[in-house]
C-alpha atoms as a PDB file:
ATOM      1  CA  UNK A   1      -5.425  -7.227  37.587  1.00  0.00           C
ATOM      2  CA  UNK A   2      -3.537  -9.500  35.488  1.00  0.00           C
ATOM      3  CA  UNK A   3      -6.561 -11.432  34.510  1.00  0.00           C
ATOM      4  CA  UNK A   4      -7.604  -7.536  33.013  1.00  0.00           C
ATOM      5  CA  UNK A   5      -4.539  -7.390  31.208  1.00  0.00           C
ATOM      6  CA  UNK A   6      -4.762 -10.497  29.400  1.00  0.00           C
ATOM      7  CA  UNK A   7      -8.291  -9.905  28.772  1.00  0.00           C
ATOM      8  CA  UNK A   8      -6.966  -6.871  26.993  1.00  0.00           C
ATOM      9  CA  UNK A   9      -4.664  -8.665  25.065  1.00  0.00           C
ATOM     10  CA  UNK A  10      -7.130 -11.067  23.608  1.00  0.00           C
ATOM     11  CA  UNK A  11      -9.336  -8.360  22.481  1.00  0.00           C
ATOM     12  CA  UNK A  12      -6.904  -6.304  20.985  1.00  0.00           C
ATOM     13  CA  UNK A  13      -5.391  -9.332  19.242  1.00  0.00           C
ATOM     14  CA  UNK A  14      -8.878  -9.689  17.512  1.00  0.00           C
ATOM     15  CA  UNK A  15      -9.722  -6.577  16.570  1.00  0.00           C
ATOM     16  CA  UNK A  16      -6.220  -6.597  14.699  1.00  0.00           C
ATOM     17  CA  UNK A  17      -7.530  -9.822  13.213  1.00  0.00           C
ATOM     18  CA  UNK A  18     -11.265  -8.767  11.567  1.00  0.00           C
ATOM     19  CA  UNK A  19      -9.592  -5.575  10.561  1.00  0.00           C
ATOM     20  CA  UNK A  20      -6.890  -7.922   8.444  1.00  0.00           C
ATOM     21  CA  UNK A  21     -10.055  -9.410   7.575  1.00  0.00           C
ATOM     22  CA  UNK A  22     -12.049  -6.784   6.484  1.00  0.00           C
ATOM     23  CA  UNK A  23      -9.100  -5.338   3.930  1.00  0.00           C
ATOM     24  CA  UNK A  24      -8.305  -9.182   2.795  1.00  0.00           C
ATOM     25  CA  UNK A  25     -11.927  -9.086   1.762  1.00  0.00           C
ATOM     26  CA  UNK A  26     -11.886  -5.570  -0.329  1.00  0.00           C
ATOM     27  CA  UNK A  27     -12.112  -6.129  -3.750  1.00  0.00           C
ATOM     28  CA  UNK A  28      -9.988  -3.474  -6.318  1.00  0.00           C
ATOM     29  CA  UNK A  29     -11.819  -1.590  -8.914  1.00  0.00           C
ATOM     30  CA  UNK A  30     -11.809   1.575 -10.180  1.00  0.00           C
ATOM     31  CA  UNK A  31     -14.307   5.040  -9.349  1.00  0.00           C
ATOM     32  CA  UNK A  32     -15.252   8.439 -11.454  1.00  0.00           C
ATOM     33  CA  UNK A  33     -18.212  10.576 -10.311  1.00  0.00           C
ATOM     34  CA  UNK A  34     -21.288  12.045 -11.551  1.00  0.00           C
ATOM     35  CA  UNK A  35     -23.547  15.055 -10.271  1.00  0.00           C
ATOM     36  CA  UNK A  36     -26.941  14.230 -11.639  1.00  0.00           C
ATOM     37  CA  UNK A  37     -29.013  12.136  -9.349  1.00  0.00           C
ATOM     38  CA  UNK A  38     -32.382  11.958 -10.446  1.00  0.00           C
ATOM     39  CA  UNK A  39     -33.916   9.886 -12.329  1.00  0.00           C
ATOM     40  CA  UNK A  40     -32.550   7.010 -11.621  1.00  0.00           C
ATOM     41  CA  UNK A  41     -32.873   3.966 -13.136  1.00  0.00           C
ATOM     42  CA  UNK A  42     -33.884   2.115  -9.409  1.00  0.00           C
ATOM     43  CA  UNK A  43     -36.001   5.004  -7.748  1.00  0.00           C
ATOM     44  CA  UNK A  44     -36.872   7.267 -11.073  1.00  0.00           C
ATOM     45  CA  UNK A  45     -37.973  10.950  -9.270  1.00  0.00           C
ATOM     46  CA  UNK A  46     -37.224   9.578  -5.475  1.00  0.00           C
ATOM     47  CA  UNK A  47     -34.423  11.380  -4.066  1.00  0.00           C
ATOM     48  CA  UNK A  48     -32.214   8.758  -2.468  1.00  0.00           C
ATOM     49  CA  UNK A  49     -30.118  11.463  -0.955  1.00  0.00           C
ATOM     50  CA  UNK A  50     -26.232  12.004  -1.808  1.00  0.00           C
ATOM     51  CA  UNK A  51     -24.070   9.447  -0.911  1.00  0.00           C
ATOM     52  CA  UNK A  52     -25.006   7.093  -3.986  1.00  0.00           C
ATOM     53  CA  UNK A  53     -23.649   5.569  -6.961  1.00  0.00           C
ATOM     54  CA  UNK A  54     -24.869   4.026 -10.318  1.00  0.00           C
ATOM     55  CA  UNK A  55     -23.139   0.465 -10.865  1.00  0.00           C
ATOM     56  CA  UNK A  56     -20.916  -1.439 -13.856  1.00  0.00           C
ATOM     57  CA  UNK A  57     -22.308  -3.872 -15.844  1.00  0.00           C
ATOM     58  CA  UNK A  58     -20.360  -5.380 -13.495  1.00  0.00           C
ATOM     59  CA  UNK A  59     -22.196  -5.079 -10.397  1.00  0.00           C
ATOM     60  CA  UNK A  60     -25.590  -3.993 -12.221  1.00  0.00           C
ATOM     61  CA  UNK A  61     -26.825  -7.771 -12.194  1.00  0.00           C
ATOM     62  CA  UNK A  62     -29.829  -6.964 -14.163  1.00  0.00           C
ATOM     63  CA  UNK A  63     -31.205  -4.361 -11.494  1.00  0.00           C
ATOM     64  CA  UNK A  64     -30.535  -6.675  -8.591  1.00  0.00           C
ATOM     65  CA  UNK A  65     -27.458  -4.369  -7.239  1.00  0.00           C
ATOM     66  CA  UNK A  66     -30.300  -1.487  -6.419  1.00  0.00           C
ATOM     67  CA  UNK A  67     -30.366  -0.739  -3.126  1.00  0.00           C
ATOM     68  CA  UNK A  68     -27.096  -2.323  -2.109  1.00  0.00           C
ATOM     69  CA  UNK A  69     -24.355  -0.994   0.145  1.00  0.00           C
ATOM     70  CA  UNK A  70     -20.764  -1.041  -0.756  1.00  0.00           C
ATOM     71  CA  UNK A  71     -18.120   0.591   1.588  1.00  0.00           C
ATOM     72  CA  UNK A  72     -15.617   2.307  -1.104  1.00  0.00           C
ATOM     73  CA  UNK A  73     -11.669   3.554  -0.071  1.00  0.00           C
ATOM     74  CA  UNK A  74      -9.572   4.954  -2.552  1.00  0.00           C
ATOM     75  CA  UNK A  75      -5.726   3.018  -2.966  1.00  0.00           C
ATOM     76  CA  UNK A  76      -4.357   5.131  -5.193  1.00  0.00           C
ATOM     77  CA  UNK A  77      -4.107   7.161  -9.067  1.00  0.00           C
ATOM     78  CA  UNK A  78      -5.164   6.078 -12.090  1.00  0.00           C
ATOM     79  CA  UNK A  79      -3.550   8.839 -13.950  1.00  0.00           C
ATOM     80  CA  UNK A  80      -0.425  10.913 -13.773  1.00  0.00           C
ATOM     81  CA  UNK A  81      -2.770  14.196 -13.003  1.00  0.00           C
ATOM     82  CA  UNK A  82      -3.140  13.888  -9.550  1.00  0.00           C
ATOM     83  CA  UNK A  83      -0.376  11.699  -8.367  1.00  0.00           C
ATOM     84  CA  UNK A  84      -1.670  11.522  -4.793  1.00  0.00           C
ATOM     85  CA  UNK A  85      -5.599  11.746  -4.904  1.00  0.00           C
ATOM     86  CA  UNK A  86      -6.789   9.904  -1.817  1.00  0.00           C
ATOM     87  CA  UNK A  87      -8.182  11.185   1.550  1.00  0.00           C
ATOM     88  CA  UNK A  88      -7.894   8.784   4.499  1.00  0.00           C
ATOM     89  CA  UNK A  89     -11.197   7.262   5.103  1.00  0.00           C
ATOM     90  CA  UNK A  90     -14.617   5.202   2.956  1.00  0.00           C
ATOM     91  CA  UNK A  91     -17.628   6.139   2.344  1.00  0.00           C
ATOM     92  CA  UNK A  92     -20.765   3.390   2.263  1.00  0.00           C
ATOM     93  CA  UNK A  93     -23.092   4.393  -0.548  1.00  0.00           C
ATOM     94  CA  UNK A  94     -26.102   3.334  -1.484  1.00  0.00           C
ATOM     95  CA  UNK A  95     -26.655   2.016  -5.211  1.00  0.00           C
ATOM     96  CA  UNK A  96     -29.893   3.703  -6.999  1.00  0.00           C
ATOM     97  CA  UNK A  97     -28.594   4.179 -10.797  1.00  0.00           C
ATOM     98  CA  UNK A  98     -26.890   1.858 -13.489  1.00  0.00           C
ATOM     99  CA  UNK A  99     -23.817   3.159 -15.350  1.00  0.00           C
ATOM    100  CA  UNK A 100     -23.945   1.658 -18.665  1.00  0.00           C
ATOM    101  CA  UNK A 101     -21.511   0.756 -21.210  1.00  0.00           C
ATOM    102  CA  UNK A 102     -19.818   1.869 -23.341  1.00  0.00           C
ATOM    103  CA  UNK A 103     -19.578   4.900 -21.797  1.00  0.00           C
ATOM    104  CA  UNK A 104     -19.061   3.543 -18.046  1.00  0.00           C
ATOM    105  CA  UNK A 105     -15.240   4.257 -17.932  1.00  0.00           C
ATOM    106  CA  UNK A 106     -15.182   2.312 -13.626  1.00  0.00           C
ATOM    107  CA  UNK A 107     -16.797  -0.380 -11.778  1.00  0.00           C
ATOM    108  CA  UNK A 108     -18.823   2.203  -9.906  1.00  0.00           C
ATOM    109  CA  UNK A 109     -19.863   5.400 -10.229  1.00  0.00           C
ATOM    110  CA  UNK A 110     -20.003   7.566  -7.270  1.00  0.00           C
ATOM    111  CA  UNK A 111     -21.489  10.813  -6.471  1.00  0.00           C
ATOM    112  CA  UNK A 112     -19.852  14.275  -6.543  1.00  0.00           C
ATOM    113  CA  UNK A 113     -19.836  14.166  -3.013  1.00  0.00           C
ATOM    114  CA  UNK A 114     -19.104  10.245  -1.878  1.00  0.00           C
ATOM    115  CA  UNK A 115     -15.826  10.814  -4.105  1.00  0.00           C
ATOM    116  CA  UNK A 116     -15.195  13.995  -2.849  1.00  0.00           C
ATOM    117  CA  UNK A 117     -15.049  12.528   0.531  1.00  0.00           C
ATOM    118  CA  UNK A 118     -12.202   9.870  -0.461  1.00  0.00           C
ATOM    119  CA  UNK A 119     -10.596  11.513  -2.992  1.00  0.00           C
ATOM    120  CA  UNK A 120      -9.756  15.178  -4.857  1.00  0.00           C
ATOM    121  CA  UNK A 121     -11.948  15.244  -7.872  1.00  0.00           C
ATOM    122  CA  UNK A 122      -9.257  17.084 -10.028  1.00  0.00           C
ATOM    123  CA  UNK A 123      -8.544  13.508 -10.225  1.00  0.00           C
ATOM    124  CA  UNK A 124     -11.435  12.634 -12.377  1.00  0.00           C
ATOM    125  CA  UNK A 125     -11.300   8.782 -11.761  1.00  0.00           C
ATOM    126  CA  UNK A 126      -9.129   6.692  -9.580  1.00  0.00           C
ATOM    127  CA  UNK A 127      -8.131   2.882  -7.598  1.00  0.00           C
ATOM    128  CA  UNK A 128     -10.397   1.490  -5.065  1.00  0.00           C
ATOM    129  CA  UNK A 129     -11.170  -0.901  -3.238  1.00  0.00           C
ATOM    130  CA  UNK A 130     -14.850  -1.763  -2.240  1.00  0.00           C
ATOM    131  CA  UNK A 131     -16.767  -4.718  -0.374  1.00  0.00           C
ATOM    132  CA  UNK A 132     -20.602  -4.987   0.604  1.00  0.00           C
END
Protein backbone atom coordinates (compact mmCIF):
# COMPACT_ATOMS: atom_id res chain seq x y z
CA UNK A 1 0.00 0.00 0.00
CA UNK A 2 2.56 2.50 0.59
CA UNK A 3 4.52 1.49 -2.41
CA UNK A 4 0.81 2.65 -4.25
CA UNK A 5 0.96 5.81 -2.61
CA UNK A 6 4.26 6.85 -3.62
CA UNK A 7 3.66 5.57 -6.97
CA UNK A 8 0.90 8.13 -6.92
CA UNK A 9 2.97 10.75 -5.91
CA UNK A 10 5.47 10.39 -8.67
CA UNK A 11 2.87 10.49 -11.25
CA UNK A 12 1.07 13.27 -10.07
CA UNK A 13 4.33 15.18 -9.58
CA UNK A 14 4.81 14.75 -13.43
CA UNK A 15 1.81 15.46 -14.78
CA UNK A 16 2.15 18.88 -12.80
CA UNK A 17 5.50 19.06 -14.55
CA UNK A 18 4.56 18.59 -18.64
CA UNK A 19 1.55 20.69 -17.89
CA UNK A 20 4.21 23.62 -16.61
CA UNK A 21 5.71 22.50 -19.69
CA UNK A 22 3.19 22.67 -22.07
CA UNK A 23 2.14 26.55 -20.99
CA UNK A 24 6.11 27.47 -20.75
CA UNK A 25 6.05 26.43 -24.37
CA UNK A 26 2.82 28.62 -25.59
CA UNK A 27 3.79 31.31 -27.56
CA UNK A 28 1.52 34.91 -27.24
CA UNK A 29 -0.08 36.34 -30.24
CA UNK A 30 -3.06 37.78 -31.04
CA UNK A 31 -6.67 36.16 -32.87
CA UNK A 32 -9.81 37.82 -34.93
CA UNK A 33 -12.14 35.55 -36.93
CA UNK A 34 -13.52 35.13 -40.26
CA UNK A 35 -16.72 33.21 -41.63
CA UNK A 36 -15.82 32.46 -45.19
CA UNK A 37 -14.08 29.20 -45.65
CA UNK A 38 -13.85 28.31 -49.07
CA UNK A 39 -11.61 28.84 -51.28
CA UNK A 40 -8.80 28.63 -49.62
CA UNK A 41 -5.61 29.38 -50.57
CA UNK A 42 -4.25 25.50 -49.37
CA UNK A 43 -7.37 23.32 -50.41
CA UNK A 44 -9.24 25.91 -53.01
CA UNK A 45 -13.14 24.25 -53.15
CA UNK A 46 -12.22 21.29 -50.45
CA UNK A 47 -14.11 21.81 -47.41
CA UNK A 48 -11.65 21.33 -44.58
CA UNK A 49 -14.46 21.48 -42.12
CA UNK A 50 -14.80 24.32 -39.30
CA UNK A 51 -12.32 24.41 -36.88
CA UNK A 52 -9.63 26.23 -39.19
CA UNK A 53 -7.72 29.27 -39.55
CA UNK A 54 -5.81 31.26 -42.29
CA UNK A 55 -2.16 32.22 -40.96
CA UNK A 56 0.15 35.69 -40.57
CA UNK A 57 2.77 36.34 -42.70
CA UNK A 58 4.03 35.22 -39.74
CA UNK A 59 3.30 31.68 -39.67
CA UNK A 60 2.36 31.54 -43.56
CA UNK A 61 6.08 30.42 -44.43
CA UNK A 62 5.44 30.58 -48.05
CA UNK A 63 2.50 27.91 -47.92
CA UNK A 64 4.46 25.56 -45.72
CA UNK A 65 2.08 26.32 -42.50
CA UNK A 66 -0.95 24.46 -44.60
CA UNK A 67 -2.10 21.75 -42.95
CA UNK A 68 -0.57 22.44 -39.57
CA UNK A 69 -2.09 22.16 -36.11
CA UNK A 70 -1.84 24.81 -33.54
CA UNK A 71 -3.68 24.43 -30.13
CA UNK A 72 -4.99 28.22 -29.50
CA UNK A 73 -6.26 29.59 -25.67
CA UNK A 74 -7.29 32.95 -25.26
CA UNK A 75 -5.22 35.11 -22.13
CA UNK A 76 -7.01 37.95 -22.24
CA UNK A 77 -8.55 41.57 -24.17
CA UNK A 78 -7.13 43.43 -26.61
CA UNK A 79 -9.60 46.17 -26.35
CA UNK A 80 -11.60 47.92 -23.69
CA UNK A 81 -15.01 46.41 -25.42
CA UNK A 82 -15.14 43.28 -23.89
CA UNK A 83 -13.04 43.49 -20.83
CA UNK A 84 -13.33 39.78 -20.03
CA UNK A 85 -13.64 37.82 -23.43
CA UNK A 86 -12.22 34.38 -22.73
CA UNK A 87 -13.94 30.97 -22.18
CA UNK A 88 -11.91 28.36 -20.28
CA UNK A 89 -10.56 25.93 -22.69
CA UNK A 90 -8.34 25.68 -26.64
CA UNK A 91 -9.27 24.70 -29.55
CA UNK A 92 -6.61 22.79 -32.14
CA UNK A 93 -7.32 24.04 -35.64
CA UNK A 94 -6.23 23.10 -38.64
CA UNK A 95 -4.48 25.79 -41.02
CA UNK A 96 -6.02 25.77 -44.78
CA UNK A 97 -6.00 29.71 -45.71
CA UNK A 98 -3.32 32.60 -45.59
CA UNK A 99 -4.31 35.94 -44.02
CA UNK A 100 -2.42 38.48 -45.82
CA UNK A 101 -1.15 41.81 -45.06
CA UNK A 102 -1.95 44.62 -44.80
CA UNK A 103 -5.14 43.81 -43.91
CA UNK A 104 -4.24 40.77 -41.43
CA UNK A 105 -4.86 42.78 -38.16
CA UNK A 106 -3.46 38.97 -35.75
CA UNK A 107 -1.05 36.25 -36.03
CA UNK A 108 -3.90 33.90 -36.87
CA UNK A 109 -7.06 34.00 -38.06
CA UNK A 110 -9.57 31.69 -36.71
CA UNK A 111 -12.93 30.61 -37.69
CA UNK A 112 -16.31 31.94 -36.49
CA UNK A 113 -16.63 28.97 -34.60
CA UNK A 114 -12.86 27.95 -33.21
CA UNK A 115 -13.07 31.62 -31.64
CA UNK A 116 -16.37 31.27 -30.58
CA UNK A 117 -15.32 28.34 -28.60
CA UNK A 118 -12.49 30.37 -26.60
CA UNK A 119 -13.77 33.54 -26.65
CA UNK A 120 -17.16 35.98 -27.08
CA UNK A 121 -16.91 37.36 -30.53
CA UNK A 122 -18.41 40.81 -29.47
CA UNK A 123 -14.82 40.94 -28.82
CA UNK A 124 -13.76 41.11 -32.37
CA UNK A 125 -10.01 40.22 -31.76
CA UNK A 126 -8.15 39.29 -28.67
CA UNK A 127 -4.58 37.71 -26.61
CA UNK A 128 -3.57 34.22 -27.14
CA UNK A 129 -1.44 31.99 -26.72
CA UNK A 130 -0.80 29.10 -29.28
CA UNK A 131 1.86 26.18 -29.79
CA UNK A 132 1.91 23.29 -32.51
Amino acid sequence: MEFSIKMRSIIMVCIAVCSLFSVASAIAGTATFYNVYVPSACYGFEDQGVMIAAASDALWDNGAACGRMYRVSCSGPTNEGVPEPCKEGSVTVKVVDRCPSPGCQATIDLSQEAFSAIANTDAGKINIDYNQ
